[in-house]
N, C-alpha and C. Protein backbone atom coordinates (compact mmCIF):
# COMPACT_ATOMS: atom_id res chain seq x y z
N UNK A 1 284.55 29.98 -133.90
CA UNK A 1 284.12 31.36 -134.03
C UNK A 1 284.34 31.82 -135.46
N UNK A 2 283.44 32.54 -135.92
CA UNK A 2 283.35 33.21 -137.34
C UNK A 2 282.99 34.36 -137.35
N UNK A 3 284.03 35.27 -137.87
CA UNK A 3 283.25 36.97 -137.81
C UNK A 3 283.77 37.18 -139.56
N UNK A 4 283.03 38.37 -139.97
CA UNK A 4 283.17 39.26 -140.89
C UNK A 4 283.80 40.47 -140.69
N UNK A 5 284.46 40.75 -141.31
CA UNK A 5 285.45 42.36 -141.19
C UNK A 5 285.09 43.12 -142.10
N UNK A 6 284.25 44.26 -141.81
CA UNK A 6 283.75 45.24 -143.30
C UNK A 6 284.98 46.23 -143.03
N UNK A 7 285.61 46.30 -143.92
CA UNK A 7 286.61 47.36 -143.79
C UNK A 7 286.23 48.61 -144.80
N UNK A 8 286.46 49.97 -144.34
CA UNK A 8 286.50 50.89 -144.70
C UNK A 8 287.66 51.72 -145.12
N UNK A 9 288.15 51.75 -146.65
CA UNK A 9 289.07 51.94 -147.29
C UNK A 9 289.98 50.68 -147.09
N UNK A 10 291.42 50.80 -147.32
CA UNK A 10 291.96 49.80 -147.72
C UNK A 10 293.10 49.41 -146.47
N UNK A 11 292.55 48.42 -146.10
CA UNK A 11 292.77 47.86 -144.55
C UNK A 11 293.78 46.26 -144.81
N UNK A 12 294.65 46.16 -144.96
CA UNK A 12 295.73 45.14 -145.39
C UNK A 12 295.67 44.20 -144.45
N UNK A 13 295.77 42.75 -144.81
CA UNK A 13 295.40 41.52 -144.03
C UNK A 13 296.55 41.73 -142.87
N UNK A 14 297.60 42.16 -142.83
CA UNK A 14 298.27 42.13 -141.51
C UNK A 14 298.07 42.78 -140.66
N UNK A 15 296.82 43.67 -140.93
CA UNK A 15 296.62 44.66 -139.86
C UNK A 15 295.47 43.92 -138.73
N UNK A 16 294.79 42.95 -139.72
CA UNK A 16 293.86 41.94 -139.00
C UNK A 16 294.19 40.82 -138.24
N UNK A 17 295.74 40.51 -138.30
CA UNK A 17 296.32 39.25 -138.23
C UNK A 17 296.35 38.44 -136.55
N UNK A 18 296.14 39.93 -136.08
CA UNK A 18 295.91 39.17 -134.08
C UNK A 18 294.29 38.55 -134.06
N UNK A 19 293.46 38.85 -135.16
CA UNK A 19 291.90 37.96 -135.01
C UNK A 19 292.38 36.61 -135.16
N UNK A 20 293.13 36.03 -136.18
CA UNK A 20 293.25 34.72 -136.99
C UNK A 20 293.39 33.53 -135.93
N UNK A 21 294.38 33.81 -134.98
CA UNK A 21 294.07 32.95 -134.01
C UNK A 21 293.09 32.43 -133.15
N UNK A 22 292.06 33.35 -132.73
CA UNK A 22 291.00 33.35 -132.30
C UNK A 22 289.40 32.58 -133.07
N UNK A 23 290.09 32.88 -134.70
CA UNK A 23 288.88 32.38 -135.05
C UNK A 23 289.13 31.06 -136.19
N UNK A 24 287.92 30.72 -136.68
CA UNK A 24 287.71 29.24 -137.74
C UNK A 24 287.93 30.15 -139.30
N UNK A 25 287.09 31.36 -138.85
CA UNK A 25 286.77 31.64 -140.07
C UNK A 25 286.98 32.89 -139.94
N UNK A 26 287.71 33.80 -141.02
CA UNK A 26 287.66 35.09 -140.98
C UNK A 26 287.41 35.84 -142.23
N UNK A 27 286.07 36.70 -142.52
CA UNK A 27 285.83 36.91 -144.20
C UNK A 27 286.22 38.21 -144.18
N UNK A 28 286.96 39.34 -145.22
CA UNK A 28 286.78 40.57 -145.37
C UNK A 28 286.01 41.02 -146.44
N UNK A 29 285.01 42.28 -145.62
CA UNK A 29 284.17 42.87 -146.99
C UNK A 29 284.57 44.32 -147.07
N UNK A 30 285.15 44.87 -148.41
CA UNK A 30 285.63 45.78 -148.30
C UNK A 30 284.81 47.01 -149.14
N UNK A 31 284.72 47.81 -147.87
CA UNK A 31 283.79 49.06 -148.78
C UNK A 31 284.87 50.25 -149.20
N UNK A 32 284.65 50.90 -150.47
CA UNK A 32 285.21 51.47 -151.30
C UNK A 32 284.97 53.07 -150.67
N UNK A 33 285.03 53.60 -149.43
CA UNK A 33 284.16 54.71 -149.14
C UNK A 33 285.54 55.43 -148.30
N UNK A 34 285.64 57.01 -148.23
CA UNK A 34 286.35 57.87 -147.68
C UNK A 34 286.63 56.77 -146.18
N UNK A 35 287.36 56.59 -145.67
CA UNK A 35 287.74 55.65 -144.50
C UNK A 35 287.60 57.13 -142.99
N UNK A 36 287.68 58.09 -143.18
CA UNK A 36 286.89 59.16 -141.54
C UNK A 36 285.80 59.71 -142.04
N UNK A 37 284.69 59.23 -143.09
CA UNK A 37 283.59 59.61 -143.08
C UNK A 37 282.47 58.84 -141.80
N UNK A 38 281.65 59.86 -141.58
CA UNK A 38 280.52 59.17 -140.54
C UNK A 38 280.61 57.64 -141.36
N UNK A 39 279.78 56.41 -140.17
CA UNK A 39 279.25 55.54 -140.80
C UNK A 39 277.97 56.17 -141.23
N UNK A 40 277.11 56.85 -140.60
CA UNK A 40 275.67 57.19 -141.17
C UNK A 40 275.62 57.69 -142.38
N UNK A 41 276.57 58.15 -142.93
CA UNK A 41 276.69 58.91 -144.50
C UNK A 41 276.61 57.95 -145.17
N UNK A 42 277.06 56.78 -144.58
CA UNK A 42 277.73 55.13 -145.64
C UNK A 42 276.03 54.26 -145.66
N UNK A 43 275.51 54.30 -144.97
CA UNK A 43 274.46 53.39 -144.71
C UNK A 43 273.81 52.35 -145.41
N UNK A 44 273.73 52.91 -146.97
CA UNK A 44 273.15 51.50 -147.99
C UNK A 44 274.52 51.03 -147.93
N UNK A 45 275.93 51.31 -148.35
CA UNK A 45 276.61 51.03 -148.81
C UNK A 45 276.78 49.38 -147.60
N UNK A 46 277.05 50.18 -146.05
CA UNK A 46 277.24 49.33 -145.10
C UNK A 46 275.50 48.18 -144.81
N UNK A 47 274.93 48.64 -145.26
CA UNK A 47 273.62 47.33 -145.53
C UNK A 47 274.15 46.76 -146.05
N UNK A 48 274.60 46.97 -147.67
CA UNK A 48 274.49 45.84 -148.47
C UNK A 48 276.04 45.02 -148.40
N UNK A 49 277.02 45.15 -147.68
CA UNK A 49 278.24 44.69 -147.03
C UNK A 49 277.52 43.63 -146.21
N UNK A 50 276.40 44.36 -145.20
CA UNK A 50 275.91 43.15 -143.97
C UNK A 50 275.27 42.35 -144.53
N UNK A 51 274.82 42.46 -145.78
CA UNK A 51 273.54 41.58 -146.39
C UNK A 51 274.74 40.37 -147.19
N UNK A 52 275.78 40.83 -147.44
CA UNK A 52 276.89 40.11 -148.40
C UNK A 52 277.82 39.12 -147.48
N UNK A 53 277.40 39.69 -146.12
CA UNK A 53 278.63 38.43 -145.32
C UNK A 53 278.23 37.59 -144.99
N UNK A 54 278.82 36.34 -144.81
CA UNK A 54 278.54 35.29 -144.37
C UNK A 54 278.41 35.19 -143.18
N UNK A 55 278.95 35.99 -142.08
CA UNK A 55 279.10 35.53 -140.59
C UNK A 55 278.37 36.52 -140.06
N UNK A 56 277.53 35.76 -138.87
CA UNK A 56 276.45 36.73 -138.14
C UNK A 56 277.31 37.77 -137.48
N UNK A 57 278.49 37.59 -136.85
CA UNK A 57 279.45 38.78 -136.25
C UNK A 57 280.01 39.54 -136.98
N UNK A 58 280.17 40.88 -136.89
CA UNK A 58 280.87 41.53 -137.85
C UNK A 58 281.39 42.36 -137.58
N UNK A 59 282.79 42.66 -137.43
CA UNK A 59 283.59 43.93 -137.18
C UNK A 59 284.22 45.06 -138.05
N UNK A 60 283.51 46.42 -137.78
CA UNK A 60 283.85 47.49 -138.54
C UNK A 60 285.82 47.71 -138.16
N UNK A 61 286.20 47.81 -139.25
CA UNK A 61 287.65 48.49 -139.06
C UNK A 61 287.51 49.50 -140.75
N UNK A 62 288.41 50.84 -139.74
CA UNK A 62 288.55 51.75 -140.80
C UNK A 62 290.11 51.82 -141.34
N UNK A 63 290.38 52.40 -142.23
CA UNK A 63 291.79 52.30 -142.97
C UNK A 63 292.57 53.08 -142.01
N UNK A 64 293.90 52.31 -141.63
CA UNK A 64 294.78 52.95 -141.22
C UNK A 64 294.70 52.09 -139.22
N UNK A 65 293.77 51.60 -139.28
CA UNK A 65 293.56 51.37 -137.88
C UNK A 65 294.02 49.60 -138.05
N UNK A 66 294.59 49.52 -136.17
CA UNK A 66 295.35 47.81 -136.08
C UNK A 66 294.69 47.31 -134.97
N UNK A 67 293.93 46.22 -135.52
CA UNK A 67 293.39 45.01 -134.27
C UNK A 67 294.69 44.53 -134.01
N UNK A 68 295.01 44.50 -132.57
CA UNK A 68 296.13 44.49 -131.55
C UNK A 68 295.65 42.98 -130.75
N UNK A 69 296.55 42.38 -130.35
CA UNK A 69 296.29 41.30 -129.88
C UNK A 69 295.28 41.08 -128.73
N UNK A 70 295.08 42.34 -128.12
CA UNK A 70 294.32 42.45 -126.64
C UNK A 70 292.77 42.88 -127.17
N UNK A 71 292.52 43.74 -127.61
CA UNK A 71 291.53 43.91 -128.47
C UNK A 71 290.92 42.78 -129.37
N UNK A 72 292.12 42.26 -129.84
CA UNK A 72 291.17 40.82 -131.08
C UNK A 72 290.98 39.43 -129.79
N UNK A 73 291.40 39.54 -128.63
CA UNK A 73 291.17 38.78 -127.43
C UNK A 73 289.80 38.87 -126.88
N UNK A 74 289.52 40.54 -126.35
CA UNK A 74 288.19 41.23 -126.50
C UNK A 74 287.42 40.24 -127.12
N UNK A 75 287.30 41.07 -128.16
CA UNK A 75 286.42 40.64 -129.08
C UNK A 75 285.74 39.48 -129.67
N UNK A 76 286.91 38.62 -128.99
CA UNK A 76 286.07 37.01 -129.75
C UNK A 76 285.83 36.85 -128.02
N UNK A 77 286.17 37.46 -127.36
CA UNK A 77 285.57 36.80 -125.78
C UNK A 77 283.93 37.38 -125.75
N UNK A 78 283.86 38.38 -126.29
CA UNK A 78 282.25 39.95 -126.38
C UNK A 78 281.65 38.56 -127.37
N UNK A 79 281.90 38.18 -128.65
CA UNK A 79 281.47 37.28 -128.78
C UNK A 79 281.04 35.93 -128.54
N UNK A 80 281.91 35.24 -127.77
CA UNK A 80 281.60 33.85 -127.06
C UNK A 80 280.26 34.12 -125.77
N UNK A 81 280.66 35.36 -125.28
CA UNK A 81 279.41 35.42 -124.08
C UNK A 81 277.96 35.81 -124.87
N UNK A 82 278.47 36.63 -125.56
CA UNK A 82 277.08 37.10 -126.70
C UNK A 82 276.04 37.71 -124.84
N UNK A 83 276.71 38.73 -124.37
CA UNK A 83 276.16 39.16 -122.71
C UNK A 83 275.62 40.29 -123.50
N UNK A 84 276.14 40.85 -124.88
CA UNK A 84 275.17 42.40 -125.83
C UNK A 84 275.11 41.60 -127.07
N UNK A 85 274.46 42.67 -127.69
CA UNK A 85 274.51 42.72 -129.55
C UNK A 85 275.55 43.82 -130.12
N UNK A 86 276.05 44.17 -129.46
CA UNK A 86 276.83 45.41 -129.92
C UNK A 86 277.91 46.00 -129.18
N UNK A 87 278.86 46.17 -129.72
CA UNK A 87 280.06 47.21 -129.06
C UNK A 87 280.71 47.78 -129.45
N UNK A 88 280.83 48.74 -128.58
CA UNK A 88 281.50 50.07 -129.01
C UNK A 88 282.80 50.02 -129.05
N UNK A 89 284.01 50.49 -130.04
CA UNK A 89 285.52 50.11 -129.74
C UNK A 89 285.83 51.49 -129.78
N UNK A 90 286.53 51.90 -129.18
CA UNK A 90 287.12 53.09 -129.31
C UNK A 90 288.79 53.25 -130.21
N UNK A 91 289.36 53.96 -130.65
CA UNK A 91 290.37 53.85 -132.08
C UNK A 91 291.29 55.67 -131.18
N UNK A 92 292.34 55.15 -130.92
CA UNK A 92 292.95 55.91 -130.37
C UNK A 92 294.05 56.14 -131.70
N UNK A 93 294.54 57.46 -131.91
CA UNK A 93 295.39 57.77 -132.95
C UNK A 93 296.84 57.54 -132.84
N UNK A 94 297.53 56.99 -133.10
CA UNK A 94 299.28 57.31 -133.12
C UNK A 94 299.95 57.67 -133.84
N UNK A 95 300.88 58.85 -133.46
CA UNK A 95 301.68 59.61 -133.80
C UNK A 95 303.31 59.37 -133.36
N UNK A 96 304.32 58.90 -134.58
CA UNK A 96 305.42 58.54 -133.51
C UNK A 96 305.38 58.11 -133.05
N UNK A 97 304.76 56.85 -133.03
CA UNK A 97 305.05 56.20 -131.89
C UNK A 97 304.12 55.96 -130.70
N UNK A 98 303.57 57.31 -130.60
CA UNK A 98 303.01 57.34 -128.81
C UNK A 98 301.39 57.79 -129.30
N UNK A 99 300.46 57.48 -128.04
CA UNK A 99 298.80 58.05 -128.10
C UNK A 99 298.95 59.40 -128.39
N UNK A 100 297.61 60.00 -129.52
CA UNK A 100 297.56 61.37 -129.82
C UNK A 100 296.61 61.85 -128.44
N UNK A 101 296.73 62.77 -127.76
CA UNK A 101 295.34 62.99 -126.61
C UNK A 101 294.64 64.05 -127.04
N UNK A 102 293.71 63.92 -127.75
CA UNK A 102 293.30 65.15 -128.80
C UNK A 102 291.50 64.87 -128.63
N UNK A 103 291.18 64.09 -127.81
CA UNK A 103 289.76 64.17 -127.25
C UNK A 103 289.86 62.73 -126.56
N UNK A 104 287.74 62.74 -126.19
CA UNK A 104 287.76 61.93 -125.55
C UNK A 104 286.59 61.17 -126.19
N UNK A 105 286.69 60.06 -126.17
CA UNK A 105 285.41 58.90 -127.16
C UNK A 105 285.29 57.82 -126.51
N UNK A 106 283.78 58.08 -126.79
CA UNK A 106 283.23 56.54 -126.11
C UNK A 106 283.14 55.67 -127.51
N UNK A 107 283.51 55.82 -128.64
CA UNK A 107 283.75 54.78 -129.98
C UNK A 107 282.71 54.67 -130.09
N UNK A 108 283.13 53.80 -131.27
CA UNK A 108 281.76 53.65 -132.09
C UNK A 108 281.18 52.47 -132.24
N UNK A 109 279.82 51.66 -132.28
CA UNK A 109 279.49 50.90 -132.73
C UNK A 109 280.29 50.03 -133.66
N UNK A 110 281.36 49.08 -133.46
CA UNK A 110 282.35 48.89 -134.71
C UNK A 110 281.70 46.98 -134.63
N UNK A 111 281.51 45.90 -133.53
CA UNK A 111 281.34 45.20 -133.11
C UNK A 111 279.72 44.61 -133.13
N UNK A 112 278.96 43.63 -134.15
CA UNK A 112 277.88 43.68 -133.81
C UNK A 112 277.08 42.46 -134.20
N UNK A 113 276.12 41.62 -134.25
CA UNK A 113 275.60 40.67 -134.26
C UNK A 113 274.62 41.07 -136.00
N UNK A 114 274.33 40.85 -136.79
CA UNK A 114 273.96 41.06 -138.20
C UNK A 114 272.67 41.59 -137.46
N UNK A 115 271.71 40.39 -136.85
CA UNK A 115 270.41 39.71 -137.12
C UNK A 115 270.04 41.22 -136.51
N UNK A 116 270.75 41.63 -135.36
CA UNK A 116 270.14 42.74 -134.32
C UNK A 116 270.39 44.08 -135.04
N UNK A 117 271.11 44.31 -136.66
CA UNK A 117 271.78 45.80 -137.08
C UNK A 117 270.10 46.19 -137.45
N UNK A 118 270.39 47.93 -136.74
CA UNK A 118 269.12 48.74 -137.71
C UNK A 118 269.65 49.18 -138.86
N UNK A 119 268.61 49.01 -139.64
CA UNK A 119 268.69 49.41 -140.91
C UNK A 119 268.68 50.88 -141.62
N UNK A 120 268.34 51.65 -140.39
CA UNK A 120 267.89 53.24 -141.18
C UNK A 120 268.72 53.96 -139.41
N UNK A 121 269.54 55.43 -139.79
CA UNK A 121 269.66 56.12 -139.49
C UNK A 121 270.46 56.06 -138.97
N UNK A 122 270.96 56.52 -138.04
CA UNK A 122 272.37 56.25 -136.82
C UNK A 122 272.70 54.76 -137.33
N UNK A 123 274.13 54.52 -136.95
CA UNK A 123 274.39 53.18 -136.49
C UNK A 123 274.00 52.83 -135.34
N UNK A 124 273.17 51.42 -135.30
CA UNK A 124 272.79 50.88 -133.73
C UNK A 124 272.39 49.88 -134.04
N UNK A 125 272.16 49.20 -132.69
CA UNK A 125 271.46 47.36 -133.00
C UNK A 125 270.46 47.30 -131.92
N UNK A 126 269.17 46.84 -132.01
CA UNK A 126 268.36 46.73 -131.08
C UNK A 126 268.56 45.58 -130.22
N UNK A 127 268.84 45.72 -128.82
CA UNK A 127 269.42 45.36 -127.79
C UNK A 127 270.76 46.27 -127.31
N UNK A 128 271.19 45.52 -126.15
CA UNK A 128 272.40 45.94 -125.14
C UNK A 128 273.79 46.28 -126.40
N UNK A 129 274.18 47.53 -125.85
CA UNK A 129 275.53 47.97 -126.66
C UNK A 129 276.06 48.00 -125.41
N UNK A 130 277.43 47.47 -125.23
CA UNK A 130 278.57 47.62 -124.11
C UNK A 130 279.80 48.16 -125.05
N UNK A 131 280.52 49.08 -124.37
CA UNK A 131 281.65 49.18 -124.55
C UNK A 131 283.12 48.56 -124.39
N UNK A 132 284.13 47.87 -124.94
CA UNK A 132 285.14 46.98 -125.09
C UNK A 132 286.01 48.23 -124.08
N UNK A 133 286.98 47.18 -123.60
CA UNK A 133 288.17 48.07 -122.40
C UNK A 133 289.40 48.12 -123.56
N UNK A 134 289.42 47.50 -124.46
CA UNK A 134 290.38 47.89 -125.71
C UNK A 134 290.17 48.65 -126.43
N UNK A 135 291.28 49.24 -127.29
CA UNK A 135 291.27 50.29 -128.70
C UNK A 135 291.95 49.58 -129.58
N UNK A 136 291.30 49.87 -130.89
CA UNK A 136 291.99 49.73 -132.14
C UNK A 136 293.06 51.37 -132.23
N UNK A 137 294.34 50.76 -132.66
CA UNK A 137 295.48 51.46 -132.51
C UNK A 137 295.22 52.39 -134.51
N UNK A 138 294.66 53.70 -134.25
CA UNK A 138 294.98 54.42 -135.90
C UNK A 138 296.30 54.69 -135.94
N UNK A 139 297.08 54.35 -136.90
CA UNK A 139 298.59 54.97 -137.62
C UNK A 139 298.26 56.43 -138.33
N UNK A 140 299.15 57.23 -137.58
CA UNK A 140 298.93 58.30 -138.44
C UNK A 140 300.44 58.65 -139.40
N UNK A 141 300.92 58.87 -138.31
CA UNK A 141 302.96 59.46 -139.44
C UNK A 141 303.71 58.75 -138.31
N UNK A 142 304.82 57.65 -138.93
CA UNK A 142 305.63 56.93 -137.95
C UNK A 142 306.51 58.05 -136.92
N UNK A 143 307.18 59.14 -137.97
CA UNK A 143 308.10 60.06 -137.42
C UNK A 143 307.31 61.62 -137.57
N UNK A 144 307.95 62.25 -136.82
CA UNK A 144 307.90 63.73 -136.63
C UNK A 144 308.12 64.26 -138.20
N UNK A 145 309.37 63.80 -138.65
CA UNK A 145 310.14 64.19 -139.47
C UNK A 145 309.04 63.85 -141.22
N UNK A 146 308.53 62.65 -141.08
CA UNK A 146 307.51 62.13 -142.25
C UNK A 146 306.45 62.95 -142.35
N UNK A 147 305.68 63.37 -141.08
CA UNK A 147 304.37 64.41 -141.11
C UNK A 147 304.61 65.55 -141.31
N UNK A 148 306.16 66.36 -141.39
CA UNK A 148 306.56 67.51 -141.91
C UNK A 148 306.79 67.60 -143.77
N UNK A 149 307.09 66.22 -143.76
CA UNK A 149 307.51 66.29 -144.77
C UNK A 149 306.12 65.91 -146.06
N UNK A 150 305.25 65.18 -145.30
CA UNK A 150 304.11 64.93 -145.81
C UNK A 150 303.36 66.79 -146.03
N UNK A 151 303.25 67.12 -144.77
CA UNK A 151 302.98 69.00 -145.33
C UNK A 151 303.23 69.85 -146.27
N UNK A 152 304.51 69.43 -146.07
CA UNK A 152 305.69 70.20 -146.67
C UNK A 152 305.16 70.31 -148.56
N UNK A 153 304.80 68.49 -148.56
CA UNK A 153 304.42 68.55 -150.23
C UNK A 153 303.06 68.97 -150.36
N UNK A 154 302.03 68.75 -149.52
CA UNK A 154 300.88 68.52 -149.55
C UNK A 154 300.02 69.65 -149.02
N UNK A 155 300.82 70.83 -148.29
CA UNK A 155 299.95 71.92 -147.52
C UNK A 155 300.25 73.00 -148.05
N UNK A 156 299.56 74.06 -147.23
CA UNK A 156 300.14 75.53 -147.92
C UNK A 156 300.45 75.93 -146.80
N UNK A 157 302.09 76.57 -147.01
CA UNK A 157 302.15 77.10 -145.01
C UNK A 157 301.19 78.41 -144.83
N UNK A 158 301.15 78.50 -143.64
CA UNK A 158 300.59 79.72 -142.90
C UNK A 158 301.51 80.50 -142.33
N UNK A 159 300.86 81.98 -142.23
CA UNK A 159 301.67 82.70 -141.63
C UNK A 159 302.21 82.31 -140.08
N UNK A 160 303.17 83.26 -139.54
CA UNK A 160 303.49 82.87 -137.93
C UNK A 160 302.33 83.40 -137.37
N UNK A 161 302.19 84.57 -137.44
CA UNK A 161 300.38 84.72 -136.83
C UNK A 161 299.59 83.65 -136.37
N UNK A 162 298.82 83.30 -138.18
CA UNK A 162 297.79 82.23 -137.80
C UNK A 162 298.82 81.14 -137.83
N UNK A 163 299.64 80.75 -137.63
CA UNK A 163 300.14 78.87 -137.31
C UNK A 163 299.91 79.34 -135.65
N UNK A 164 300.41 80.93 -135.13
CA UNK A 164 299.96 80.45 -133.31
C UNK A 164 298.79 80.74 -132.97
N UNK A 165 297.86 81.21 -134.08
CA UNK A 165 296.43 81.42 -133.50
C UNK A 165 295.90 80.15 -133.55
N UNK A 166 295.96 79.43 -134.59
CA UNK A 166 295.47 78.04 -134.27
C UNK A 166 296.11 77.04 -133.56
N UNK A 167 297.28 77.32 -133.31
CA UNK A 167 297.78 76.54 -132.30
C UNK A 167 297.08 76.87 -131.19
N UNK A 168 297.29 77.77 -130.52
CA UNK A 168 296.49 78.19 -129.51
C UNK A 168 295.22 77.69 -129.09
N UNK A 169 294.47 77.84 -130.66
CA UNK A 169 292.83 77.56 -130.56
C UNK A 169 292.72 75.56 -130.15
N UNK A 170 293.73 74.84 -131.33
CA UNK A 170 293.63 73.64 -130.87
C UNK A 170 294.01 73.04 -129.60
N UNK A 171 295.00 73.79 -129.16
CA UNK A 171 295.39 73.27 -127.91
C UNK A 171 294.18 73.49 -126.47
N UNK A 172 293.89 74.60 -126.82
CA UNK A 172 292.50 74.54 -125.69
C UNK A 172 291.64 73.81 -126.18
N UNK A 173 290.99 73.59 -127.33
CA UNK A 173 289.80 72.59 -127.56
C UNK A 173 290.14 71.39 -127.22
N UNK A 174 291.92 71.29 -127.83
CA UNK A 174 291.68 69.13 -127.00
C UNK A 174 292.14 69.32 -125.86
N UNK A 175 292.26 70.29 -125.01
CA UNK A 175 292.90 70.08 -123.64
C UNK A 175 294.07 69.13 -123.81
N UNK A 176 295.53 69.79 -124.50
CA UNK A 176 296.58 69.03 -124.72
C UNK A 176 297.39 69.50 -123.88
N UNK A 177 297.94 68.67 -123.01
CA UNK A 177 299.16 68.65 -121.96
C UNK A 177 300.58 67.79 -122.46
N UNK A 178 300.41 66.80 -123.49
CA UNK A 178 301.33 66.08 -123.69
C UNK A 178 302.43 66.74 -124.57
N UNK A 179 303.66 66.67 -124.29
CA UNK A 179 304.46 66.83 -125.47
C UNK A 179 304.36 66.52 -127.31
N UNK A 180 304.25 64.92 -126.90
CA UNK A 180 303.82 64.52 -128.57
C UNK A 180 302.65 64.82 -129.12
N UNK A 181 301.41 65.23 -128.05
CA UNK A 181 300.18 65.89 -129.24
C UNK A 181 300.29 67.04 -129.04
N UNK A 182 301.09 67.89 -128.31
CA UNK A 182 301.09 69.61 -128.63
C UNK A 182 302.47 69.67 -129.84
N UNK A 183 303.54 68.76 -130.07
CA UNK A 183 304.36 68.71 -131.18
C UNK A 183 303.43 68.37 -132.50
N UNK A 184 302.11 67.52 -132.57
CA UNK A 184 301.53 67.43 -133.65
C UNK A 184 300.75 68.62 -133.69
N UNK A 185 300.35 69.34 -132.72
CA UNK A 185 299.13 70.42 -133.14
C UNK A 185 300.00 71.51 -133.50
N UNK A 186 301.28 71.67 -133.14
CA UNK A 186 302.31 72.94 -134.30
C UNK A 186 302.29 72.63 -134.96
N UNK A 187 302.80 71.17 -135.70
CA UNK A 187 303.35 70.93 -137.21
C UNK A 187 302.16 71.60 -138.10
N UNK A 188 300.95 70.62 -137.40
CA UNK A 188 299.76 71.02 -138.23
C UNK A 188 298.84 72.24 -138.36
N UNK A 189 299.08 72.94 -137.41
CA UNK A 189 299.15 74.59 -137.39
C UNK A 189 299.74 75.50 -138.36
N UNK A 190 300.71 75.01 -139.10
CA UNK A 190 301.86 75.62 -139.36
C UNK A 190 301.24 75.53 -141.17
N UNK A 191 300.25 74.12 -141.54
CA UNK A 191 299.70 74.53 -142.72
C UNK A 191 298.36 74.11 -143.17
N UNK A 192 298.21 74.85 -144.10
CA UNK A 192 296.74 74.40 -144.20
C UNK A 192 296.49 73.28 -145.84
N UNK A 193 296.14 72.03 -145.36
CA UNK A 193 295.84 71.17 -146.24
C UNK A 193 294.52 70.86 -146.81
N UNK A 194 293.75 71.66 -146.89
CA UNK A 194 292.44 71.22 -147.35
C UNK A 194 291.03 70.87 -146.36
C-alpha cells in the first residue's frame, strides 16, 4: 500500500506515525496555507499538491490533527477494498485531555483516490463517498491552565457582561452539556482574540 499525505500547515512526522505500519510507502506534500481554512478556498493550491504526488491515495490532514492507530487501520482497510473513491473523516477537537462537544460533522472529504478528484469547486470525487467510523484526534491546549494562559497573552478580556452573554450564546448554539466543553466556552468567553 502507498498513500500521499497533503498536509495543511505544519503537521510533524509523529503525528502520522500509526500509517507507517500499514504501508510500503508513505510521501508528505506539504501545503503552506492557514491549516482551518475551507479546502475550497485552497483549490489550485490542493490541485497542484495532487498533480505533485506520487501515490494514487491521498490523505488530507490539517495542522494540529493525529492519525490514531484505529483510524490509520481504517484507512488502509477503505483502501485495500477500494468499495468508494472517497471518504469522509471526521476530526474531533481535544481539550485537556477529553472530546470538545461543540457540534456535529459528518467530515470532510480528507481520504481519496487522485484519478476520481474534481478539479473545480467543492471538494469531491466522482463516484461513491462513504464515511470512516474513525476521527482524526485535533490538539487544541493540553491543560486548562495553558489555554488561560495562551489568552491571557494573546486576547483582550471582556467585560463580565459580555464574557456571560456569549457564554450563554455559545452554549445554546453547540448544545453543551459537558463539563470540559462548557469549561472551554467560559475561558473563551472571557476574551476576545481576533
Amino acid at each position: 500500500m502507498r498513500l500521499g499525505v497533503i498536509t495543511l500547515g505544519h503537521v510533524h512526522a509523529e503525528e502520522l506515525n500509526a500509517l507507517t505500519p500499514h504501508l510500503q510507502h508513505l510521501e508528505q506534500l506539504v501545503l503552506d496555507v492557514p491549516f482551518d481554512d475551507p479546502l475550497s478556498k485552497h483549490r489550485a493550491e490542493l490541485n497542484r499538491a495532487v498533480d505533485a504526488a506520487t501515490d494514487d491515495w491521498l490523505l488530507i490532514v490539517r495542522e494540529r490533527e493525529i492519525v490514531d492507530d484505529a483510524v490509520a487501520r481504517e484507512i488502509t482497510d477503505a483502501m485495500r477494498a477500494q468499495n468508494a473513491w472517497g471518504f469522509r473523516i471526521r476530526s474531533i477537537p481535544m481539550y485537556a485531555g477529553k472530546p470538545l462537544r461543540i457540534g456535529v460533522t459528518d467530515g470532510e472529504l480528507r481520504l481519496f483516490h487522485r484519478r476520481h478528484l474534481l478539479r473545480r469547486g467543492e471538494l469531491g470525487v466522482q463516484g461513491t463517498v462513504v464515511r470512516l467510523n474513525n476521527v482524526l484526534r485535533s490538539m487544541s491546549f493540553d491543560t486548562v491552565a495553558a489555554h488561560r494562559e495562551y489568552l491571557e497573552k494573546n486576547g483582550v478580556p471582556h467585560s463580565l457582561l459580555r464574557r456571560l452573554l456569549l457564554f450563554a450564546h455559545h452554549a445554546i448554539v453547540t448544545r453543551a452539556h459537558d463539563a470540559n466543553t462548557l469549561r472551554y466556552l467560559w475561558i473563551e468567553a472571557g476574551y476576545d482574540h481576533g
